[in-house]
Structures are given as structure tokens and as C-alpha cells.
N, C-alpha and C. Protein backbone atom coordinates (compact mmCIF):
# COMPACT_ATOMS: atom_id res chain seq x y z
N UNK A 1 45.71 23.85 -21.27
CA UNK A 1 46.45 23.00 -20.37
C UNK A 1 46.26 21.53 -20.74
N UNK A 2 44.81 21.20 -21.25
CA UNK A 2 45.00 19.54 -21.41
C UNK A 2 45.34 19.05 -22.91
N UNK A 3 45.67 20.05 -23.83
CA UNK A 3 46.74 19.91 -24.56
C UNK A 3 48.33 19.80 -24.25
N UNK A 4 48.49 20.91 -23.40
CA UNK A 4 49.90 20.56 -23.13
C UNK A 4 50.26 19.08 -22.14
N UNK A 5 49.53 19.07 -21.51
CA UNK A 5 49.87 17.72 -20.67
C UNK A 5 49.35 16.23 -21.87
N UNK A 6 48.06 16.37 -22.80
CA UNK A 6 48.50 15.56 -23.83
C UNK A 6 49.28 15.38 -24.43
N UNK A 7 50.37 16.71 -24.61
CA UNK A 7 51.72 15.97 -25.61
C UNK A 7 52.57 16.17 -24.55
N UNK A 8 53.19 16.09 -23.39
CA UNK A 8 53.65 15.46 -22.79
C UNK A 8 53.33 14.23 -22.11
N UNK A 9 52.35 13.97 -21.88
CA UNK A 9 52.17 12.23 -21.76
C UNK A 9 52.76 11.59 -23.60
N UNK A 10 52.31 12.12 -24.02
CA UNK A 10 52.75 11.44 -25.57
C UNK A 10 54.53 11.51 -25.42
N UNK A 11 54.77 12.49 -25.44
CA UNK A 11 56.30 12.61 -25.39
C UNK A 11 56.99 11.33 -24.41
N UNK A 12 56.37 11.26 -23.38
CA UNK A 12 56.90 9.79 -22.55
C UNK A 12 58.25 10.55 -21.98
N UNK A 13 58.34 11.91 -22.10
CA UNK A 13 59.46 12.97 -20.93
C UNK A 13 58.80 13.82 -19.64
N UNK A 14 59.33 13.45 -18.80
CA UNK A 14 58.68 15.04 -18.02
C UNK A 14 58.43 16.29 -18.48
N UNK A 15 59.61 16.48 -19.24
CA UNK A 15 59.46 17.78 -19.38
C UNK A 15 59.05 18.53 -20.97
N UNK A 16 58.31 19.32 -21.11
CA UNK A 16 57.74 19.73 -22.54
C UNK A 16 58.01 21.00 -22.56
N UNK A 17 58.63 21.59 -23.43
CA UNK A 17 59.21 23.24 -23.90
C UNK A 17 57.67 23.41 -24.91
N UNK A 18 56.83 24.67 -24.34
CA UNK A 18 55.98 25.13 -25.31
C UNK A 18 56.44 26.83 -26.07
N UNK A 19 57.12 27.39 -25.13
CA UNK A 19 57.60 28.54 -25.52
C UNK A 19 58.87 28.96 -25.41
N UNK A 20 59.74 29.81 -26.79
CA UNK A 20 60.76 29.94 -26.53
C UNK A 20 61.26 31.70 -27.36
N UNK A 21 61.79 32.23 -26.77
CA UNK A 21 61.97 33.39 -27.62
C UNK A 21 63.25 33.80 -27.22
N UNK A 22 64.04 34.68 -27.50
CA UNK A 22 64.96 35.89 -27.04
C UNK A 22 65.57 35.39 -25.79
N UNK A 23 64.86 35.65 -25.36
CA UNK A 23 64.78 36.20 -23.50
C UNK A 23 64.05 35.08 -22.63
N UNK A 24 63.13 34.75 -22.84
CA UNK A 24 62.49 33.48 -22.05
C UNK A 24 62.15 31.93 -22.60
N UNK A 25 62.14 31.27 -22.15
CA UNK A 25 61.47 29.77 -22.34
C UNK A 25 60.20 29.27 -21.02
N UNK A 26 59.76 28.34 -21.91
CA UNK A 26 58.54 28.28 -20.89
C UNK A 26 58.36 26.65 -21.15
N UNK A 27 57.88 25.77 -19.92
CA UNK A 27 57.45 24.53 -20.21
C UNK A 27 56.35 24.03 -19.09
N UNK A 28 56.35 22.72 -19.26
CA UNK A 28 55.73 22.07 -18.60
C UNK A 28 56.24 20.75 -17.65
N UNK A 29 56.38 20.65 -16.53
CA UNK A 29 57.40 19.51 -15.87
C UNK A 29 56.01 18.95 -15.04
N UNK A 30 56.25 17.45 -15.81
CA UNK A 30 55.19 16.55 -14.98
C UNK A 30 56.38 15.48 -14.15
N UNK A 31 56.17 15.24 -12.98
CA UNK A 31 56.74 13.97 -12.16
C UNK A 31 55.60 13.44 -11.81
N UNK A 32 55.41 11.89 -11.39
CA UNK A 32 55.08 10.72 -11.25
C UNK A 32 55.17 10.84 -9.26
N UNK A 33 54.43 10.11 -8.49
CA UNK A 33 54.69 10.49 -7.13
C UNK A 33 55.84 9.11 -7.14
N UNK A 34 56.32 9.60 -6.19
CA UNK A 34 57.81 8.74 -5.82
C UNK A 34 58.68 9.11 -6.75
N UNK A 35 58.54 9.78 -8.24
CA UNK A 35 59.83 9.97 -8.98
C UNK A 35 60.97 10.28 -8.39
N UNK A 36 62.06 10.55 -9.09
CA UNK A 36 63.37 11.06 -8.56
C UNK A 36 63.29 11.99 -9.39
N UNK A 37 63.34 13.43 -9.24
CA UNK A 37 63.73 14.64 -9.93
C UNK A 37 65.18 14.79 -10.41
N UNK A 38 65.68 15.11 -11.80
CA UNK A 38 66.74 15.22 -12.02
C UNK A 38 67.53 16.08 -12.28
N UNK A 39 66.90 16.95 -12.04
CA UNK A 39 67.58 18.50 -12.44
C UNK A 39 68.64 18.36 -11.79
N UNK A 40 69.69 19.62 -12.79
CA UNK A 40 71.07 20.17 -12.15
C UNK A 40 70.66 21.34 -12.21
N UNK A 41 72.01 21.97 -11.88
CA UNK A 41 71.30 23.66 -11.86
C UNK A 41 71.60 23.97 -13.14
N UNK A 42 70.69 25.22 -13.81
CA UNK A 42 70.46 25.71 -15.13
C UNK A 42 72.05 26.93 -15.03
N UNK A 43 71.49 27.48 -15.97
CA UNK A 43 72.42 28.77 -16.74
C UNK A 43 71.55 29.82 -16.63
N UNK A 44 70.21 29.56 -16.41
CA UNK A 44 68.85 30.95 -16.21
C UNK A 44 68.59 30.56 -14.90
N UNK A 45 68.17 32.10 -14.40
CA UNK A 45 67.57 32.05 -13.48
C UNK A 45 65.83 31.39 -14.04
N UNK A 46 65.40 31.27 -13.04
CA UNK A 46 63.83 30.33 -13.36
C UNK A 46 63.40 30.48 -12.12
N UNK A 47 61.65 30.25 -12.65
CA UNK A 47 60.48 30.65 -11.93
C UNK A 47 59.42 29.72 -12.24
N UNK A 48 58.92 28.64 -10.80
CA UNK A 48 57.87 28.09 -11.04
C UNK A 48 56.79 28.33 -10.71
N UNK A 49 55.63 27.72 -10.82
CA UNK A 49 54.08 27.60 -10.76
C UNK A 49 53.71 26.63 -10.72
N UNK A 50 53.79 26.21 -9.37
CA UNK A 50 53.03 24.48 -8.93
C UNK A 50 51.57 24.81 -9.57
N UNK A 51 51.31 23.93 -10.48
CA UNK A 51 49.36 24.03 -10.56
C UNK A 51 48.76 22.33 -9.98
N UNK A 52 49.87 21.64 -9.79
CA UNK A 52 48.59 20.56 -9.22
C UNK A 52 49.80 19.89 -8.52
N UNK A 53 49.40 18.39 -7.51
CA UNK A 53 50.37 17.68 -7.13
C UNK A 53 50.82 18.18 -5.76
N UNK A 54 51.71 17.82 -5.02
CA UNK A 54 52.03 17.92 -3.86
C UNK A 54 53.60 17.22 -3.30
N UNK A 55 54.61 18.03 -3.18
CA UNK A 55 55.53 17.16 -2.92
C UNK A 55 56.60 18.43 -1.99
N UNK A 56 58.05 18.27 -1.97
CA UNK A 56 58.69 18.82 -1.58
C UNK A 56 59.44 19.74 -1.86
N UNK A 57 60.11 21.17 -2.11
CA UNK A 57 61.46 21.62 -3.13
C UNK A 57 62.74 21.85 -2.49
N UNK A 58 63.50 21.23 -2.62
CA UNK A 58 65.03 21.74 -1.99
C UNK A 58 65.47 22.61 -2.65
N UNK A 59 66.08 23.88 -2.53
CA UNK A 59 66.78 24.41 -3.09
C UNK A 59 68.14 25.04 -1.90
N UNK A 60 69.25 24.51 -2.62
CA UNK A 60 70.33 24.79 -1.74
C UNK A 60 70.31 23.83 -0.71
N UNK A 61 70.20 24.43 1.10
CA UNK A 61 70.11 23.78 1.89
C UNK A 61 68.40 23.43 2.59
N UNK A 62 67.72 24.45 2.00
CA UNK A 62 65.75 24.71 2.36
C UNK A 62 65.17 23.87 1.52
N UNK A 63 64.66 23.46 2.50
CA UNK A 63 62.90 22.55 1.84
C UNK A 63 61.93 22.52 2.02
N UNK A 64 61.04 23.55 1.33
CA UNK A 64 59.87 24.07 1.39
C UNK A 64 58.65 22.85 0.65
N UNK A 65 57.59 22.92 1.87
CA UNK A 65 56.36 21.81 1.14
C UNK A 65 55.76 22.49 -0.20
N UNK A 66 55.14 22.13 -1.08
CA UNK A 66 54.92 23.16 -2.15
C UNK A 66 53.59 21.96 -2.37
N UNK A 67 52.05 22.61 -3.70
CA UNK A 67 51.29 22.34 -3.90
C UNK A 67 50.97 23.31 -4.69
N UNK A 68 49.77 22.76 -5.31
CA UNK A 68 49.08 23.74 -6.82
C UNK A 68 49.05 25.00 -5.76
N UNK A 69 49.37 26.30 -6.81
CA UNK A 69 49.31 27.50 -6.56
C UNK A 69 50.88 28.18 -5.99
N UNK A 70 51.76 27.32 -5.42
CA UNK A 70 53.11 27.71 -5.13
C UNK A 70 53.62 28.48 -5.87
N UNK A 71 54.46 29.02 -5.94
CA UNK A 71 55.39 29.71 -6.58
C UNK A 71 56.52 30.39 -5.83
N UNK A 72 57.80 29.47 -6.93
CA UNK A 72 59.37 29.40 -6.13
C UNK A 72 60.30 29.78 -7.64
N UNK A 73 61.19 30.83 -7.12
CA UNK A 73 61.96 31.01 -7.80
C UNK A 73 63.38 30.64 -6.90
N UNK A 74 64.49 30.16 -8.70
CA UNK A 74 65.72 29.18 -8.00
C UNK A 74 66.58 30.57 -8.90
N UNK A 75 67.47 30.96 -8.20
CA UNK A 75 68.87 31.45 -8.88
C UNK A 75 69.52 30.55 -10.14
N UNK A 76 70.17 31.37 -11.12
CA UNK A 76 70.59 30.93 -11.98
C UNK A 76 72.01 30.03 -11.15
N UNK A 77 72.51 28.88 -11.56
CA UNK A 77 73.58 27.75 -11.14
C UNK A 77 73.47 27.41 -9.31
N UNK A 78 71.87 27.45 -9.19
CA UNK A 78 71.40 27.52 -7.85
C UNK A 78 71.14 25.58 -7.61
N UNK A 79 71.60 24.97 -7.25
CA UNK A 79 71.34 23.05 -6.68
C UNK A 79 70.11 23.31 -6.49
N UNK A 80 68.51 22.63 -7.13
CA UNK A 80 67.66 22.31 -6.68
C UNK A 80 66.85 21.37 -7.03
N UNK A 81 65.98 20.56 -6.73
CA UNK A 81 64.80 19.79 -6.75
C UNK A 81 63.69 19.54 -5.73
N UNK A 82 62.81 18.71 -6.73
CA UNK A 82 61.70 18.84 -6.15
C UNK A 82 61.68 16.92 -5.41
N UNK A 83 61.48 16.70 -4.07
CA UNK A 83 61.47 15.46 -3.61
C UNK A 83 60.32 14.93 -2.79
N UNK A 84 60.33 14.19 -2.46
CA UNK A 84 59.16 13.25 -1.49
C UNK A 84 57.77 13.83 -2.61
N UNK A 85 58.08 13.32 -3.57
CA UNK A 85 56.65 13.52 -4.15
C UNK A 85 55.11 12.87 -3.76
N UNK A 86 54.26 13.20 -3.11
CA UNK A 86 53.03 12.63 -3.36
C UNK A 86 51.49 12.37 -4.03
N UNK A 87 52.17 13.28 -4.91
CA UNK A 87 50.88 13.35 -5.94
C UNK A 87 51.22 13.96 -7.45
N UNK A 88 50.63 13.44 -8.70
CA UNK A 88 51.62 13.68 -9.76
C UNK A 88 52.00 15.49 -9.46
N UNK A 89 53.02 15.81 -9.74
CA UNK A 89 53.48 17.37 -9.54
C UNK A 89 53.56 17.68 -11.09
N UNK A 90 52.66 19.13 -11.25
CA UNK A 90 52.29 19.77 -12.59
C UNK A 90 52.64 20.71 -11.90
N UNK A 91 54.13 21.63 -12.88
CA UNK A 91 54.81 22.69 -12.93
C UNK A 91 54.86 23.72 -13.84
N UNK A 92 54.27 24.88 -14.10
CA UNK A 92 54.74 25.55 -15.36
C UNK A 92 56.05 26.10 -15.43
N UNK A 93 57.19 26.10 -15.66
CA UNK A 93 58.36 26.73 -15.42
C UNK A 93 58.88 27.41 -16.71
N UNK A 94 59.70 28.41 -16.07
CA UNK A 94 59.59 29.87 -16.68
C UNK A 94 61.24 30.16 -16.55
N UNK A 95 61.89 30.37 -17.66
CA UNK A 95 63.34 30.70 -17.82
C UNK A 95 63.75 31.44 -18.32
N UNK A 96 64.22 32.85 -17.93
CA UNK A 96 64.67 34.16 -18.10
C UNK A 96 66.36 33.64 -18.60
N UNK A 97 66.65 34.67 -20.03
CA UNK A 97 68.35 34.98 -20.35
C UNK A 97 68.76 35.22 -19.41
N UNK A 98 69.63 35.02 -18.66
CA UNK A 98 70.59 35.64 -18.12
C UNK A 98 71.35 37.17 -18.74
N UNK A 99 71.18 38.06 -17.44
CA UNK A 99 71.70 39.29 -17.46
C UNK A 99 72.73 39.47 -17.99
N UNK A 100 73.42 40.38 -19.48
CA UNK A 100 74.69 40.52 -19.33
C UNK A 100 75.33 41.85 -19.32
């Protein structure tokens, strides 16, 4: 883990892709407290893993408080983010192909 968050601080992006195959992708999403989250909705369904940080997740019309240990899955072309951040938010997120 403090490799991956070393090359994403290096990268100077939130977000860092460490795994990618076939069927899944995998990264790392750091926000800043107060950031603005920018996501749109994906093409995969996806699955997170709050591991540190503390902030908010909208998805759709719900907004669930979230913190290290959470775990929220968003529908594939599902509106969501993460808001009212208060503490840096460390995400592992997890992106399944879509079914065909």
C-alpha cells in the first residue's frame, strides 16, 4: 500500500490503475478533504473499499457516510460521487467487464 500511494502522490492524479486484465481493473483513488470528486458514471459496474479518510457517497439520489472499511458498490452508467470530504479518502476500486 505505501508504494501504491507513493506513485500516486508522484503521479500528482487521484487516481492510479495498478491492475488490469480481461475482465477487471483495479486502482487506487486518493481525494484531498474539501476536493470536488469528478467522476461520471463508468461503462463497468464497480466496487469500492474505503481504507482510510472519511467523507460522503452519493449515488443516484442516497448518501451514505462512508470511512476506512466501507464497502459500496455503484451500477454500471449509475451518477455517483463521493462529497463533503473530511479527511484524505483512500479508495481501492475494483472494475468488472461488463456482462455480454
Amino acid at each position: 500500500m505505501d508504494a501504491l500511494l507513493a506513485g500516486q502522490r508522484t503521479s500528482g492524479e487521484p487516481w492510479l490503475e495498478f491492475f488490469r486484465s480481461p475482465s477487471l481493473r483495479a486502482g487506487l483513488y486518493v481525494l484531498e478533504p474539501g476536493a470536488w470528486d469528478h467522476q461520471s458514471p463508468h461503462e463497468e459496474d464497480e466496487l469500492y473499499h474505503v481504507i482510510g479518510g472519511r467523507a460522503t457517497f452519493e449515488c443516484g439520489t442516497e448518501r451514505t457516510a462512508v470511512q476506512a472499511g466501507s464497502i459500496l458498490f455503484v451500477a454500471a452508467h449509475q451518477p455517483h460521487r463521493f462529497m463533503d470530504i473530511l479527511e484524505e479518502l483512500r479508495v481501492l476500486v475494483f472494475f468488472s467487464t461488463p456482462a455480454r
